[in-house]
Structures are given as structure tokens and as C-alpha cells.
Protein backbone atom coordinates (compact mmCIF):
# COMPACT_ATOMS: atom_id res chain seq x y z
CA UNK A 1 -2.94 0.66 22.25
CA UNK A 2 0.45 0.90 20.65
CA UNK A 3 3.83 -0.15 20.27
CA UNK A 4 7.11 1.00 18.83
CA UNK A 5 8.81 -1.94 16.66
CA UNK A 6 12.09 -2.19 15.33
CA UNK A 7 12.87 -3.25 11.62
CA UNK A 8 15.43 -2.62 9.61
CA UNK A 9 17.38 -0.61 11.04
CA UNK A 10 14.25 1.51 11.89
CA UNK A 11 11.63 2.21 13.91
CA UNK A 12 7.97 2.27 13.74
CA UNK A 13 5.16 3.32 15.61
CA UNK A 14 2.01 0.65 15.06
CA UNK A 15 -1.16 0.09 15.82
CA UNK A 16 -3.61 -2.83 14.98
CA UNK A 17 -5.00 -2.53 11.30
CA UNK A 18 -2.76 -0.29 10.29
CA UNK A 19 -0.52 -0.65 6.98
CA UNK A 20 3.10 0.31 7.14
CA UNK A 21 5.85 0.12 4.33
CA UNK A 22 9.28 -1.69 5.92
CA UNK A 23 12.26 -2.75 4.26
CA UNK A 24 12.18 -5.57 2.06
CA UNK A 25 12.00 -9.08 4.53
CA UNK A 26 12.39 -12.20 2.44
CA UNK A 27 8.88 -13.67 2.92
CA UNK A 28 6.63 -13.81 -0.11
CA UNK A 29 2.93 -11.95 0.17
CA UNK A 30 0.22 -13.60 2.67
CA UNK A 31 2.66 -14.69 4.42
CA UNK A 32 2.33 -14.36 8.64
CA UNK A 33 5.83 -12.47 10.28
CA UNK A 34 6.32 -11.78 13.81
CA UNK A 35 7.93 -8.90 15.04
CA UNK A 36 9.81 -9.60 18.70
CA UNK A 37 11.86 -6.89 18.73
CA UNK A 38 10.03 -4.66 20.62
CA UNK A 39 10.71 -1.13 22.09
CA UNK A 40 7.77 0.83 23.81
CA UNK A 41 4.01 -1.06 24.54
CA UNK A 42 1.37 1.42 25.72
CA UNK A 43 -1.91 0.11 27.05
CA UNK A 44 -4.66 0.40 29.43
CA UNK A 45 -1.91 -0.14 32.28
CA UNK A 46 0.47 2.29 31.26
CA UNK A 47 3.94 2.19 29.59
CA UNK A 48 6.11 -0.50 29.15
CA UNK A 49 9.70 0.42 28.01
CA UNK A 50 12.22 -2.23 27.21
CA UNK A 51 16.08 -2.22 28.09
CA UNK A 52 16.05 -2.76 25.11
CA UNK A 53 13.54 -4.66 24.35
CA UNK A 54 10.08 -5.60 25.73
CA UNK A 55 10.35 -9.08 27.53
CA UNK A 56 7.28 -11.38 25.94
CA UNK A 57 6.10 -8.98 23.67
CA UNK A 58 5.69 -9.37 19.99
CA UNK A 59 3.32 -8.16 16.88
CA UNK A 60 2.36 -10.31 14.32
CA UNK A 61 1.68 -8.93 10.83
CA UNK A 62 0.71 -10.00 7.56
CA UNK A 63 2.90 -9.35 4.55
CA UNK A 64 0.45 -7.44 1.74
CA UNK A 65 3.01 -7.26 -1.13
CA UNK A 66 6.79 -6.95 -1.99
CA UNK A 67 7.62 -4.28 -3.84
CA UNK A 68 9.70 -1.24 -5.14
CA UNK A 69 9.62 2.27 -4.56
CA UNK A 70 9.39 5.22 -6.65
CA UNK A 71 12.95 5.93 -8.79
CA UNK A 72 15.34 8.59 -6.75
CA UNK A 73 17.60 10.03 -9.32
CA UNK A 74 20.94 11.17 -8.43
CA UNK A 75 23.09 13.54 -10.64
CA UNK A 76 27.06 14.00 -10.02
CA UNK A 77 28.87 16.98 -11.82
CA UNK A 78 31.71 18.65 -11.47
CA UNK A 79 31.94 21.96 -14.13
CA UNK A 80 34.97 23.02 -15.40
CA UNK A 81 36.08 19.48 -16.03
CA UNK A 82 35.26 18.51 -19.36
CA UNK A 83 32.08 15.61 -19.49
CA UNK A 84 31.85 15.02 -16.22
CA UNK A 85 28.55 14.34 -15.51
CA UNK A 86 26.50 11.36 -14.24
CA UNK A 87 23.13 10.29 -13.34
CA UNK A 88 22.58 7.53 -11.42
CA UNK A 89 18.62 5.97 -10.52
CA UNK A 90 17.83 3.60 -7.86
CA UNK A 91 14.68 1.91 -6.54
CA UNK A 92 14.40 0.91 -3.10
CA UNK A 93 12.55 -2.55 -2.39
CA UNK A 94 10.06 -2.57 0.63
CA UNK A 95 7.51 -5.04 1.86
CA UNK A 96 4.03 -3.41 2.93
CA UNK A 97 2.49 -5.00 6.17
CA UNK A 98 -0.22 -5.25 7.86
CA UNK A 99 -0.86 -5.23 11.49
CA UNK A 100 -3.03 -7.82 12.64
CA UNK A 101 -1.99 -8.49 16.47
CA UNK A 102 -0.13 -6.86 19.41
CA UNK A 103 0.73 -10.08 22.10
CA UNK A 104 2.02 -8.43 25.12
């Protein structure tokens, strides 16, 4: 069994047990979140698709940890044009869940 969730902007396929890495929700870790936002459920009956979401259908999850990602660098420079140059890092924060239960 599994279900398509929506988070941030983005979707996920999930399954029980499993550990995915979402964008950063403002719980702390151990913390219980449910997801209600729904897309796709897929069981022993079939498919349920949502318009657009999945009426009565929601995953809860436990947050693991709260975290950052690893540093993306970007570089801008334009030659010819004296010292223009300029590098730029950036860390994206996420918050690592776990599937525990798919109601619905």
C-alpha cells in the first residue's frame, strides 16, 4: 500500500516505515505530524484518486530530525568586466520523517 502526499510544494510517494527528507515544517524532533493533503491511495481495493485531494485520508509521521543540507555553491561572472565575480553558498533546511501510518 501507498500513497502520494503533498508537502511543500512537492510531492512524495510513501509507504509505511519508510524515511523521507521534506522541507523544513516547524515542529521540533519526536514530534507526531499529520499529513491530510492527500493525492493518490493505492490498496487492496484499488486506486483512489482525489479531485484534489483524497476525502478522509491522511498519514501520520514522526519527525526524526531538523536539519540542513549539503552547501550548493553558486558562482556569477561576467569576463571582460573587470572583478566581477561572485560566489554565493546556501544550505537548504529539511526535516526527515518517518512514516508510521496510512488512515484511509
Amino acid at each position: 500500500m501507498y500513497v502520494i502526499i503533498e508537502t511543500g510544494g512537492k510531492q512524495y510517494q510513501v509507504e509505511v516505515g519508510q524515511e523521507i527528507f521534506v522541507e523544513k515544517l516547524g515542529v521540533e524532533a519526536n514530534d507526531t505530524v499529520t499529513i491530510d493533503k492527500v493525492i493518490v491511495v493505492s490498496g487492496e481495493d484499488g486506486i483512489k484518486v482525489g479531485a484534489p485531494y483524497v476525502e478522509n485520508a491522511s498519514v501520520s509521521a514522526t519527525v526524526v530530525k531538523n536539519g540542513k543540507g549539503k552547501k550548493v555553491t553558486v558562482l556569477t561572472y561576467k569576463p571582460k568586466k573587470g572583478s566581477s565575480k561572485r560566489k554565493i553558498g546556501h544550505r537548504q533546511p529539511y526535516t526527515k520523517l518517518k512514516i508510521e501510518a496510512i488512515n484511509g
